[in-house]
Protein backbone atom coordinates (compact mmCIF):
# COMPACT_ATOMS: atom_id res chain seq x y z
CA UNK A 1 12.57 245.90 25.88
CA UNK A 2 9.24 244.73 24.05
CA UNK A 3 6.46 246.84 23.58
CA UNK A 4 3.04 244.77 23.25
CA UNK A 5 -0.04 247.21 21.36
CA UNK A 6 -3.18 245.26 22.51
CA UNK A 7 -5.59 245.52 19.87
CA UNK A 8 -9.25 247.32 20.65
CA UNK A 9 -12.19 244.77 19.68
CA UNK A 10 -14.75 246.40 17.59
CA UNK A 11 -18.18 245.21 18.32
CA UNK A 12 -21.07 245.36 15.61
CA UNK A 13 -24.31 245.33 16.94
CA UNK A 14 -27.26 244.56 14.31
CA UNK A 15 -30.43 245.42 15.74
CA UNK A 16 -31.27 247.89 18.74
CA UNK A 17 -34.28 246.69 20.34
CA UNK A 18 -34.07 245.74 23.71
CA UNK A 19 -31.66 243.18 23.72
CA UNK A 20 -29.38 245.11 21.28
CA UNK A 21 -29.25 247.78 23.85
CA UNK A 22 -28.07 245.63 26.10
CA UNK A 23 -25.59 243.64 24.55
CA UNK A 24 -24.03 247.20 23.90
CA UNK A 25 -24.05 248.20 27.06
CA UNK A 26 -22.13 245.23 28.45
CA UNK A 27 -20.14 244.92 25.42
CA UNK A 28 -19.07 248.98 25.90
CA UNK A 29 -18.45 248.26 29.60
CA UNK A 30 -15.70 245.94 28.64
CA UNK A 31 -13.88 248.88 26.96
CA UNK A 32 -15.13 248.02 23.20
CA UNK A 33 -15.53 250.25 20.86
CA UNK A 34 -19.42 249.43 19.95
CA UNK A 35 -21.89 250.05 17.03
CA UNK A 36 -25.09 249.43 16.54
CA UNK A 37 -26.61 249.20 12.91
CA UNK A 38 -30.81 249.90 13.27
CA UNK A 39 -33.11 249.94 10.14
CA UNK A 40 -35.24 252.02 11.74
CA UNK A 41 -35.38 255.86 12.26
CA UNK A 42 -35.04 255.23 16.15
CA UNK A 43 -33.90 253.11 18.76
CA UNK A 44 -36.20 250.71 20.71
CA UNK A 45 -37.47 247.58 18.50
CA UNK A 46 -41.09 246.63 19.31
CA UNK A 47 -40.82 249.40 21.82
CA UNK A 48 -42.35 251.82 20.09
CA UNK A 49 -44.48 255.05 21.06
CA UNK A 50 -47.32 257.01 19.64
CA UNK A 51 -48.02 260.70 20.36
CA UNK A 52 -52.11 262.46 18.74
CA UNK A 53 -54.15 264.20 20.15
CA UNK A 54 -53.41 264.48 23.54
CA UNK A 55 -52.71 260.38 24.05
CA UNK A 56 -49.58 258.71 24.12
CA UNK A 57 -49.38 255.09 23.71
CA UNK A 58 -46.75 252.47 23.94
CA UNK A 59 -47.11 250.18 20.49
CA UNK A 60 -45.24 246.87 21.61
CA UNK A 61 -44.95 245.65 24.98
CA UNK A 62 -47.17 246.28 28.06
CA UNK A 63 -46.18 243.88 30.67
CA UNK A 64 -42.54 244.64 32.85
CA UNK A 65 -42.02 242.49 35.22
CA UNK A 66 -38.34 241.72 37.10
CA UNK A 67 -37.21 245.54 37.01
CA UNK A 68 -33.93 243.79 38.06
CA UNK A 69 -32.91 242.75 34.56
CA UNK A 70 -33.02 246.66 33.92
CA UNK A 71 -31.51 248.30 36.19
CA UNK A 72 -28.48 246.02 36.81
CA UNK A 73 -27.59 247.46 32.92
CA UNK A 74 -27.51 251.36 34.73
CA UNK A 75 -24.77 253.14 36.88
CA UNK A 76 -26.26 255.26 39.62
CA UNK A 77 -27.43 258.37 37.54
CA UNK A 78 -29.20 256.53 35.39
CA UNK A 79 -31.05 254.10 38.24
CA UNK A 80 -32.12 257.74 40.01
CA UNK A 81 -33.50 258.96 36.11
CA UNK A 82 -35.34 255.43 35.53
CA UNK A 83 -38.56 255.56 37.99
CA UNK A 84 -41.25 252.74 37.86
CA UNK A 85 -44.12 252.12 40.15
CA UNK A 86 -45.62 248.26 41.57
CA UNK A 87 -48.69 247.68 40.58
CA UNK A 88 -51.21 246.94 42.82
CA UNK A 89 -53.41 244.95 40.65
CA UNK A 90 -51.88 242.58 38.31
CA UNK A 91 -54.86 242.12 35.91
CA UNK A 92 -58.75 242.47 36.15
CA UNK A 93 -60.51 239.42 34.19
CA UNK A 94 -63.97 240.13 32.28
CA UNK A 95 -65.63 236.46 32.10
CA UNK A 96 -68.29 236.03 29.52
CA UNK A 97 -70.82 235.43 32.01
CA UNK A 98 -70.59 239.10 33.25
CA UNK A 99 -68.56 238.40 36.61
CA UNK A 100 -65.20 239.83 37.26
CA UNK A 101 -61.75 239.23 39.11
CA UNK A 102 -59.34 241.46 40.29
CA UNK A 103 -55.86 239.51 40.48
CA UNK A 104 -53.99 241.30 43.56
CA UNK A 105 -50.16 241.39 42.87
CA UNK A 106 -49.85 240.80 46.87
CA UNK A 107 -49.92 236.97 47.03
CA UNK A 108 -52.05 236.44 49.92
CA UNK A 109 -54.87 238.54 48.59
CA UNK A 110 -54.73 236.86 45.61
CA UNK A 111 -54.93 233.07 47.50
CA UNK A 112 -58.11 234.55 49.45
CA UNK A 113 -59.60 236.27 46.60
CA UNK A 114 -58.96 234.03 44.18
CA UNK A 115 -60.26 230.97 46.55
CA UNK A 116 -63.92 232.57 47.49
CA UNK A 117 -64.33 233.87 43.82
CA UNK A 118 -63.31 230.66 42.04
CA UNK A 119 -65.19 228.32 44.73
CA UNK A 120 -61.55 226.57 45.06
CA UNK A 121 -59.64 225.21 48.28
CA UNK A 122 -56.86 227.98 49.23
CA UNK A 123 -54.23 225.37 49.35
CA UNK A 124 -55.28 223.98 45.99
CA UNK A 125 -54.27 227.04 44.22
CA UNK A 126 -51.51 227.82 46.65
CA UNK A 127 -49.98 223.97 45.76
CA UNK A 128 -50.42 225.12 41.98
CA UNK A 129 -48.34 228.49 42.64
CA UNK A 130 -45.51 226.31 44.70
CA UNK A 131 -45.24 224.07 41.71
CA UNK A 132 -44.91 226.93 39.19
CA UNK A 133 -42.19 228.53 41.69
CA UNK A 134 -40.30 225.00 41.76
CA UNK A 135 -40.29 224.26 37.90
CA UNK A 136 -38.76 227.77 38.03
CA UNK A 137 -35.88 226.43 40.36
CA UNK A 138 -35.01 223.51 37.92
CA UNK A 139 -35.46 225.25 34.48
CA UNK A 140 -33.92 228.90 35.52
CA UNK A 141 -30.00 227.97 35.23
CA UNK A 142 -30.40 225.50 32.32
CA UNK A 143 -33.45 227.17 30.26
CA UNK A 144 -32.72 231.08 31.06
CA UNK A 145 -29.71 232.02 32.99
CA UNK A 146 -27.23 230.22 30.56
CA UNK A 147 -26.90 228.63 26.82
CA UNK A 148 -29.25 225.76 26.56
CA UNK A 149 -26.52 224.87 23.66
CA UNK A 150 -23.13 224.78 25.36
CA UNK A 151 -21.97 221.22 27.60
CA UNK A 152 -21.08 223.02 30.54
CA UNK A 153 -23.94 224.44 31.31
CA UNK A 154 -25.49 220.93 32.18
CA UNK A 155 -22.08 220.39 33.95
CA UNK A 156 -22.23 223.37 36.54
CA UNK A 157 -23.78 222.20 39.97
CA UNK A 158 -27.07 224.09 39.02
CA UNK A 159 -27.19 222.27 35.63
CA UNK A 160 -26.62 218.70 36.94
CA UNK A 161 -29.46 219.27 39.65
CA UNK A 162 -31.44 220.67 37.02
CA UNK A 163 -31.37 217.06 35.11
CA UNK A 164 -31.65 215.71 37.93
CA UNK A 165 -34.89 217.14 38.70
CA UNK A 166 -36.21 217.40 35.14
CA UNK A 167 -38.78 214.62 35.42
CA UNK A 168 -40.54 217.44 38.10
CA UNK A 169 -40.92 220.18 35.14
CA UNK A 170 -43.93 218.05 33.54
CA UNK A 171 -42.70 218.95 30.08
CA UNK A 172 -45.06 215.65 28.79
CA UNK A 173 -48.28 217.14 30.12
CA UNK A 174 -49.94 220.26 28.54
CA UNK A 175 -50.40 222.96 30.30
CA UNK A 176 -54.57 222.46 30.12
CA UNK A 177 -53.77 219.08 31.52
CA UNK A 178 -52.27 219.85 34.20
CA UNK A 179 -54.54 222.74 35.00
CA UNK A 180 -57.67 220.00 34.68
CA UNK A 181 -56.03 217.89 36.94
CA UNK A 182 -55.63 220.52 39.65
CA UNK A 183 -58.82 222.68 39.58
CA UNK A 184 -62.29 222.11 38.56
CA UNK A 185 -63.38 225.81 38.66
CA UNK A 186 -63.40 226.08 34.27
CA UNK A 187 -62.48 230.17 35.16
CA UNK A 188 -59.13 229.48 37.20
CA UNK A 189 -58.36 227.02 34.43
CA UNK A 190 -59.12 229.90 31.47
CA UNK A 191 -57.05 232.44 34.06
CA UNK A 192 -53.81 230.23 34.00
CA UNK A 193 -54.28 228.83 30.50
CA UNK A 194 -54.21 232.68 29.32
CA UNK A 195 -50.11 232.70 30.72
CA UNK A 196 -49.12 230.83 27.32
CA UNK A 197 -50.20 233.82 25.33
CA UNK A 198 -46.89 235.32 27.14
CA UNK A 199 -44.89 233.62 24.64
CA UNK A 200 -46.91 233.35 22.13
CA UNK A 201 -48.32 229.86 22.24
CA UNK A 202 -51.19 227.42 22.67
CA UNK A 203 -51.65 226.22 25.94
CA UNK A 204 -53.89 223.18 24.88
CA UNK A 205 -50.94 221.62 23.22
CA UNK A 206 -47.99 223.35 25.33
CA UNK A 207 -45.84 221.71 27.73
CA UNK A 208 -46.89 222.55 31.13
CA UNK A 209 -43.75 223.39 31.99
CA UNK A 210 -44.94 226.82 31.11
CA UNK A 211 -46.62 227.11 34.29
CA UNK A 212 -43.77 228.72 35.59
CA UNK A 213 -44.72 231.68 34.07
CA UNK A 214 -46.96 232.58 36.55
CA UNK A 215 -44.20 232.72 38.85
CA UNK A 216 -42.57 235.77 37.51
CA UNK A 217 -45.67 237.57 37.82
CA UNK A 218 -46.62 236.26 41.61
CA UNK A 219 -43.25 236.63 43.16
CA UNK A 220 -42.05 239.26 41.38
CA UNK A 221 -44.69 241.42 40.60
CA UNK A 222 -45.89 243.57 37.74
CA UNK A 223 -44.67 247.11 36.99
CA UNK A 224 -45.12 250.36 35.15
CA UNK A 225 -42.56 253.57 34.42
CA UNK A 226 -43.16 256.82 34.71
CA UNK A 227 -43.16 257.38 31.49
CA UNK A 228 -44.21 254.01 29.88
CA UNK A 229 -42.61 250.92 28.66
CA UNK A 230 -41.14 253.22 26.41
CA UNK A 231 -39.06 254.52 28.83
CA UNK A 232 -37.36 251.22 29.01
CA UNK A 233 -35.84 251.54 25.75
CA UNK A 234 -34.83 255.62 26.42
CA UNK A 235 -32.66 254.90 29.82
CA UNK A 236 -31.05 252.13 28.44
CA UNK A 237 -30.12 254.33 24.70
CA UNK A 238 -29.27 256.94 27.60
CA UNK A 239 -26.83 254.60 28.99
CA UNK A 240 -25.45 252.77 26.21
CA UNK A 241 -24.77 256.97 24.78
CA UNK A 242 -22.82 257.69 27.63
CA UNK A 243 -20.45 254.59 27.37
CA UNK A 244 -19.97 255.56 23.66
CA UNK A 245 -21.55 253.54 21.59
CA UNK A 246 -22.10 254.77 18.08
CA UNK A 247 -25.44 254.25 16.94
CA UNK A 248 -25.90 254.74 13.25
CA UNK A 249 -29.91 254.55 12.15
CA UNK A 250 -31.78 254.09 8.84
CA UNK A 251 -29.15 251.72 7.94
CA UNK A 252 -30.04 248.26 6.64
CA UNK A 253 -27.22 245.41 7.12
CA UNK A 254 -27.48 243.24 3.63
CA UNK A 255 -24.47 241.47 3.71
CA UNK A 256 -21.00 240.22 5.19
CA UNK A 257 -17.78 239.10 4.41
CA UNK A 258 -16.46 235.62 5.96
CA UNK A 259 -12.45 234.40 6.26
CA UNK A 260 -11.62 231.26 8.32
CA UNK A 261 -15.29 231.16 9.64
CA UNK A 262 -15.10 234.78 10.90
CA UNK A 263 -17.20 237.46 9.56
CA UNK A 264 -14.62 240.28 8.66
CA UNK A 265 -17.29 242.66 7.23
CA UNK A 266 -20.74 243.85 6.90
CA UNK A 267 -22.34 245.45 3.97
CA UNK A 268 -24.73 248.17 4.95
CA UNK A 269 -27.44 250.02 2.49
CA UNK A 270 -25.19 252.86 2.42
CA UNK A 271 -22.76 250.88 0.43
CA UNK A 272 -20.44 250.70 3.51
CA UNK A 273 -18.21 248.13 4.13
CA UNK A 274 -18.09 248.07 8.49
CA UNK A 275 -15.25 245.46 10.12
CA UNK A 276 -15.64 243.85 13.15
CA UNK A 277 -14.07 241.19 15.50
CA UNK A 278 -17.48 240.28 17.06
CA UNK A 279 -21.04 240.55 15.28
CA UNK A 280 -23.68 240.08 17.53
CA UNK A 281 -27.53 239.84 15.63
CA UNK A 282 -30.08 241.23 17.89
CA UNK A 283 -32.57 241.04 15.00
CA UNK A 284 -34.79 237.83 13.82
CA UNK A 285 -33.00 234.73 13.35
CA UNK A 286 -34.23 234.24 9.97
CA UNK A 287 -33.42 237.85 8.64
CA UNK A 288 -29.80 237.07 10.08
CA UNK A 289 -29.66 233.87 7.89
CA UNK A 290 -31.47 235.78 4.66
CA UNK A 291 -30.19 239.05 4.71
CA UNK A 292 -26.54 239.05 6.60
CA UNK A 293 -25.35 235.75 5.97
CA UNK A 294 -27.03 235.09 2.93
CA UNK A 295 -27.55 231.14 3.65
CA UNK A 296 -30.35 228.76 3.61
CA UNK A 297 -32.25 228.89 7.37
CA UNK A 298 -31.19 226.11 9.58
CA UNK A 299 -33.90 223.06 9.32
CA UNK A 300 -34.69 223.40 12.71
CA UNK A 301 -35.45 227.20 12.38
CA UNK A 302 -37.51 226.32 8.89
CA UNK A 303 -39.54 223.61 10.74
CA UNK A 304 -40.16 226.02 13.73
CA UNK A 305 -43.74 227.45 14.28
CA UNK A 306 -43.88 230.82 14.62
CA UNK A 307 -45.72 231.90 17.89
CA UNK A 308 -48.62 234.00 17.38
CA UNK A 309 -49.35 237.90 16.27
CA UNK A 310 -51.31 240.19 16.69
CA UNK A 311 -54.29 242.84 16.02
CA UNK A 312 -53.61 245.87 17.99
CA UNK A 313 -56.16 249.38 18.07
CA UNK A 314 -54.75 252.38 19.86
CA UNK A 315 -57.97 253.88 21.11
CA UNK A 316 -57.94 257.19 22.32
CA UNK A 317 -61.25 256.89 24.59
CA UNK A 318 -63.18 260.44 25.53
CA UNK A 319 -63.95 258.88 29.20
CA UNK A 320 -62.63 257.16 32.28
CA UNK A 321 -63.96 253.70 32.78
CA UNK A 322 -62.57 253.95 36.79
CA UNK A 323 -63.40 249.53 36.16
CA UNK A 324 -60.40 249.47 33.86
CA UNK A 325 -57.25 249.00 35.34
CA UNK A 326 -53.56 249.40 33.80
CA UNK A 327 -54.09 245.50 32.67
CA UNK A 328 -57.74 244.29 31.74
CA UNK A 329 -58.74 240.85 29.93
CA UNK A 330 -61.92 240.40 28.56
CA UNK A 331 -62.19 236.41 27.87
CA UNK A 332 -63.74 234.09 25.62
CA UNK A 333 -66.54 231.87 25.85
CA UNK A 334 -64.65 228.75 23.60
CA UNK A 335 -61.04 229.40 24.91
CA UNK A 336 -59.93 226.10 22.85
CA UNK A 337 -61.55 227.04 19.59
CA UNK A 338 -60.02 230.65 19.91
CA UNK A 339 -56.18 229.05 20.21
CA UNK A 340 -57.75 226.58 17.30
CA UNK A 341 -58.59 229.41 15.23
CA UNK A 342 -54.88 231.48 16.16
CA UNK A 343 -52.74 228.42 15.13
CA UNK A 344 -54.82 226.32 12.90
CA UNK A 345 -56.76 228.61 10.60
CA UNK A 346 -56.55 231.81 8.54
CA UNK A 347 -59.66 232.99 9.81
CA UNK A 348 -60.56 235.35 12.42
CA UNK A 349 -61.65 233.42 15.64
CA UNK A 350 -65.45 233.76 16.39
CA UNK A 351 -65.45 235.30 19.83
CA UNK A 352 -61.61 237.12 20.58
CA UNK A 353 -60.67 237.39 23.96
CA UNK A 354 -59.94 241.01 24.31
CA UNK A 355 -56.71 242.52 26.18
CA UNK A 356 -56.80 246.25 27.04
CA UNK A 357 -53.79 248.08 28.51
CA UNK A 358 -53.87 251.90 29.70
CA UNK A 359 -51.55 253.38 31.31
CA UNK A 360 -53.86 256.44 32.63
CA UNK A 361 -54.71 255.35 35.48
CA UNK A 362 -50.77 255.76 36.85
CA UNK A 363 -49.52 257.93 34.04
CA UNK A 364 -52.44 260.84 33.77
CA UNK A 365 -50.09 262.93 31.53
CA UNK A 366 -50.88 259.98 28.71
CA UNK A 367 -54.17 261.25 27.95
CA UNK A 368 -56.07 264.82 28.28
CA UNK A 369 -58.45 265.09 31.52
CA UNK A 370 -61.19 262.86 31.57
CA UNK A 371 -60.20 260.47 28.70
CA UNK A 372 -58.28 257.03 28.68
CA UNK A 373 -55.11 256.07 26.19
CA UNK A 374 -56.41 252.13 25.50
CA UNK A 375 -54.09 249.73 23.54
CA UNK A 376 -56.64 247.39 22.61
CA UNK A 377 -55.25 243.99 21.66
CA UNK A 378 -56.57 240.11 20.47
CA UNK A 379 -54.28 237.30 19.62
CA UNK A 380 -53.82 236.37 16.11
CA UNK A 381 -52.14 234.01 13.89
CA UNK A 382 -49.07 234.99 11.74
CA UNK A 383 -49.23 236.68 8.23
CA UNK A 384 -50.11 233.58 6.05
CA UNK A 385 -51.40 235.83 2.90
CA UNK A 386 -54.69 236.50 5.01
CA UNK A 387 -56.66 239.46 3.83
CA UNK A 388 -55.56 242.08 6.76
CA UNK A 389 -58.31 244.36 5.63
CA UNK A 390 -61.08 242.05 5.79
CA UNK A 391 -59.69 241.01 9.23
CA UNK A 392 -59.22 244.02 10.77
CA UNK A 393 -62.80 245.38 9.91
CA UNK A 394 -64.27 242.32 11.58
CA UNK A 395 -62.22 242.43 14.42
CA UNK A 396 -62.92 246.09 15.32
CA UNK A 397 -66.92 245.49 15.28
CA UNK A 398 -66.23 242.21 17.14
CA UNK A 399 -63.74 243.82 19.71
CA UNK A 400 -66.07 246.66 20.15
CA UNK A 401 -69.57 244.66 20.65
CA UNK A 402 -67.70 242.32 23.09
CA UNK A 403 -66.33 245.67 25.14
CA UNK A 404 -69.67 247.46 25.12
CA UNK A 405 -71.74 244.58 26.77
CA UNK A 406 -68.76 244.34 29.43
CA UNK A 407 -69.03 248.05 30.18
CA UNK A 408 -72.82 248.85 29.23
CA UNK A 409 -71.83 251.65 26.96
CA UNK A 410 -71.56 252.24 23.66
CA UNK A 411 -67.38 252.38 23.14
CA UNK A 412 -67.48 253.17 19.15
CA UNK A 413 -68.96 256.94 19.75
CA UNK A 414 -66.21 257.70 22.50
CA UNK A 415 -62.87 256.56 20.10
CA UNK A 416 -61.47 260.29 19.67
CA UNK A 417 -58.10 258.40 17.91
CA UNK A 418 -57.80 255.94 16.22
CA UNK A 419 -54.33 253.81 15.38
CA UNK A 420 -53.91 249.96 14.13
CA UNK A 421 -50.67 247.66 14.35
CA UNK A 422 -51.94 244.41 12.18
CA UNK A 423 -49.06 241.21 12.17
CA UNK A 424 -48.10 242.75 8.18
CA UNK A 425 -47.33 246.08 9.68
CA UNK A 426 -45.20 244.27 12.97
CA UNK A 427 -43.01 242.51 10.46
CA UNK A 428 -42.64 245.97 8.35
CA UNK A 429 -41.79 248.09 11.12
CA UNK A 430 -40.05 245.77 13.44
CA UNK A 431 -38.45 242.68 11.24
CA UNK A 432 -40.13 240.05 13.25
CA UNK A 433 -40.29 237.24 10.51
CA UNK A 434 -44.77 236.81 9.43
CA UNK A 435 -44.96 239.30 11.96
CA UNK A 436 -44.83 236.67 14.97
CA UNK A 437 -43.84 238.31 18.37
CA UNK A 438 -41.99 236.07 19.69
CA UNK A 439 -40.04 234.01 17.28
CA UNK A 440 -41.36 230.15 17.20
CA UNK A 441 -44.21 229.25 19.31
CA UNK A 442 -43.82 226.80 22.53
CA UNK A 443 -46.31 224.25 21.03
CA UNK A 444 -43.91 221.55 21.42
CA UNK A 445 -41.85 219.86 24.52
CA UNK A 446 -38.66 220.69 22.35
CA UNK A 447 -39.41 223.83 21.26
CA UNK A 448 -36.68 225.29 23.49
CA UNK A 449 -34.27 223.08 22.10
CA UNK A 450 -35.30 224.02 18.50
CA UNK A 451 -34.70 227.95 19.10
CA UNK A 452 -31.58 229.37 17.87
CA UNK A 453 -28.53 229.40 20.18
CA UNK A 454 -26.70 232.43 21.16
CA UNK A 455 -23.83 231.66 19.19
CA UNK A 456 -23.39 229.77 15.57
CA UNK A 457 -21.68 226.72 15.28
CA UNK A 458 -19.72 227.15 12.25
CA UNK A 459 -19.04 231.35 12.37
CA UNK A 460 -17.16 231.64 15.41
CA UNK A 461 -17.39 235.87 16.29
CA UNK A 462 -21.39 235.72 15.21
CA UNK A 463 -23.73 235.72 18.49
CA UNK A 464 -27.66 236.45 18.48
CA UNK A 465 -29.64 237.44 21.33
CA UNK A 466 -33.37 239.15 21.05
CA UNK A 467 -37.00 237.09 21.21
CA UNK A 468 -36.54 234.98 18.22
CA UNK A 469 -33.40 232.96 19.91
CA UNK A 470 -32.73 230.89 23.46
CA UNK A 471 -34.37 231.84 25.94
CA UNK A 472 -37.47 233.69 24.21
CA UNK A 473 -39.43 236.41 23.60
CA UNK A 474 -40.86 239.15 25.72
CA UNK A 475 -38.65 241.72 28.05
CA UNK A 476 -36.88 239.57 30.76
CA UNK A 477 -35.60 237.02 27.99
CA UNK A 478 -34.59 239.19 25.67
CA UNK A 479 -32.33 241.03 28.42
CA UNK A 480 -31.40 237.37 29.59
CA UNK A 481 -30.36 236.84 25.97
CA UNK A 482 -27.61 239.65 26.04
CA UNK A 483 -26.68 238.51 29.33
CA UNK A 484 -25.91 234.90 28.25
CA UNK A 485 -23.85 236.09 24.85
CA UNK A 486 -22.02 238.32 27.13
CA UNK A 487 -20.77 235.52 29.55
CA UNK A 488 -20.49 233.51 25.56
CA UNK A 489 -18.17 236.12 23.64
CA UNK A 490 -14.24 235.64 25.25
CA UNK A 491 -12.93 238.44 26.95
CA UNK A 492 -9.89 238.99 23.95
CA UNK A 493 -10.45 238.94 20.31
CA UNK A 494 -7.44 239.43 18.78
């Protein structure tokens, strides 16, 4: 008689932001002993939280759209603890000359709203929102469902019709382009131009193939929990806790041992030396190259543009403005010289357009009675040595004028807080590389080819997932980036 001991696979996690959490989850439901290495004092990433005063604000993401990619991580306790609410209004849009348009999240609102206000044929924009939906189609299983890197993904029955159909995804138009060439309303252009800010890119020089961004938003709908996008990041630490994984915090990974193209070890800042039969990064690609592998970056990551930052005040406001809603934009006159400005130059762009986010209206426990929690944000470019301080003064008074003519009142006297992210302090705090958030840009027809894969091609137990690698940044990616290095790592290490 033989006895066979089947050896436990270890799992090193680097990195628990969103898509760290969920590669351990699905890593830990495989019955592996997990651990996840964070720098930081918490869990969460970019999902951060502040608590003054009486407001509480979310400091990274506002948007949550396809629930779905959550909750399929939870067993049935924690679905019943994670509550989130469908938002009625997807976004109201400030225009510079004073008029202003609520985008319904029910679809046919939006088509007869969105046709009177914009002076546009109903089946015009409802042609537009069909084509988004259909590049979504093509794309999904080859772009985001699977590993734009691996052969059999263009060899499944979705991948081949996906080539098939490629010439349909307009990758060799930009998005303005195509948005010219549809509408002639210069607001509905500006409105759908604004969706390539969602990954952090231009959309006078990206592919329109992004246009099926809009998609996500339309079918799906926008949401908000109960307790903020926060929340996000404490039902899915809840879960991961309960499948035991080990999470071990203010602990920097700085190095790692390799034999026959494995990595056998990490090196932490504690001195530690931590095995493991599968490492997966969940951090930047380019602090996985620097700092864990210690190698040169791959060309293609060196030549990538990073997307754009950001400028972010947390504003706690002493009154409700019942005109803003959980997601507000307040545009520019010179969209084109603004993206100009993000990508091309150091400077500040003349006239921002201004995003505001509160989640008051929904969540009234986020600020005291009669006040508003507003995260207050304009798109930047990266950290290129630009003088923050300089930047951030002129923003505020910029920000603030712009606001103030929207609302007719004077917004600087009501700030009772008073907090600032700036793209130095988003690469401190969260690792992303210039402080870019999401990775590389989409400025280019190949950009999705040029991302890093899930997996490396030479170290065969080292996978990445988070919004610097395939399929991008923001929160459905990243959770479809621990989804597709969980179908990528084999079911035995041994």
């Amino acid at each position: 008689m033989s006895f066979f001991c089947l050896k436990v696979v270890e799992t090193l996690i680097v990195g628990s932001g969103v898509s760290g959490l969920a590669s351990a989850i699905r890593q830990a439901r495989k019955g592996r002993i997990v651990k996840v290495i964070e720098k930081s004092h918490t869990y969460g990433g970019k999902m951060g939280e502040i608590n003054s005063k009486g407001f509480r604000f979310d400091t990274g993401p506002s948007l949550f759209t396809m629930p779905n990619y959550v909750t399929e991580l939870l067993d049935e306790a924690h679905k019943n603890e994670f509550n989130y609410t469908q938002l009625e209004n997807l976004c109201t849009y400030f225009f510079p000359d004073q008029t202003k348009f609520v985008a319904k999240s029910n679809i046919n609102s939006f088509l007869e709203d969105a046709s009177i206000f914009f002076k546009t044929p109903k089946k015009d924009i409802e042609a537009f929102l069909k084509k988004s939906e259909n590049i979504y189609d093509i794309t999904a299983p080859i772009f985001l469902q699977n590993s734009l890197h691996k052969l059999k993904t263009y060899l499944s029955k979705d991948g081949l019709k996906g080539i098939l159909n490629l010439w349909q995804i307009e990758m060799f138009k930009t998005m303005n382009n195509k948005l010219e060439s549809s509408f002639d309303n210069e607001k509905l252009i500006q409105l759908f131009n604004r969706y390539a800010t969602y990954n952090g890119s231009n959309p006078y020089v990206a592919p329109a193939t992004l246009h099926v961004i809009p998609h996500l938003e339309f079918k799906y709908g926008a949401y908000l929990p109960k307790n903020g996008i926060r929340d996000i990041a404490n039902i899915l630490y809840k879960q991961a806790k309960s499948l035991g994984v080990q999470f071990q915090f203010n602990t920097q990974v700085i190095g790692s041992t390799l034999k026959n193209n494995n990595i056998q070890t990490v090196e932490t800042s504690s001195g530690a030396q931590l095995k493991c039969d599968v490492l997966i990064s969940a951090v930047d690609a380019k602090i996985t190259y620097q700092n864990i592998l210690k190698r040169n970056l791959p060309k293609k990551i060196l030549n990538a543009e990073n997307s754009s930052s950001a400028l972010i005040f947390y504003w706690g406001i002493g009154k409700i403005f019942p005109e803003i809603d959980i997601h507000n934009i307040f545009f520019s006159k010179e969209y084109q010289e603004e993206f100009d400005a993000i990508f091309n130059s150091k400077k500040l762009q003349k006239d921002p357009t201004v995003y505001i986010h509160t989640t008051q209206p929904i969540n009234p426990k986020d600020a005291p009675d009669g006040k508003q929690n507003w995260f207050v944000m304009i798109n930047t470019g990266y950290n290129r040595g630009q003088n923050w301080n300089e930047l951030i003064k002129e923003a505020r008074k910029k920000i603030l004028d712009k606001i103030s003519i929207s609302l007719k009142e004077d917004i600087e006297p009501l700030i009772e807080f008073e907090d600032i992210l700036s793209p130095i302090l988003i690469e401190k705090i969260t690792g992303s590389n210039k402080g870019s958030l999401y990775g590389s840009s989409s400025n280019d027809r190949m950009s999705a080819f040029f991302r890093q894969a899930n997996f490396s091609n030479d170290i065969k137990n080292l996978y990445f997932c988070g919004g610097s690698v395939h399929p991008g940044g923001g929160i459905p990616l990243c959770l479809l980036s621990a989804s597709i290095v969980d179908k990528l790592i084999p079911n035995a290490n041994r």
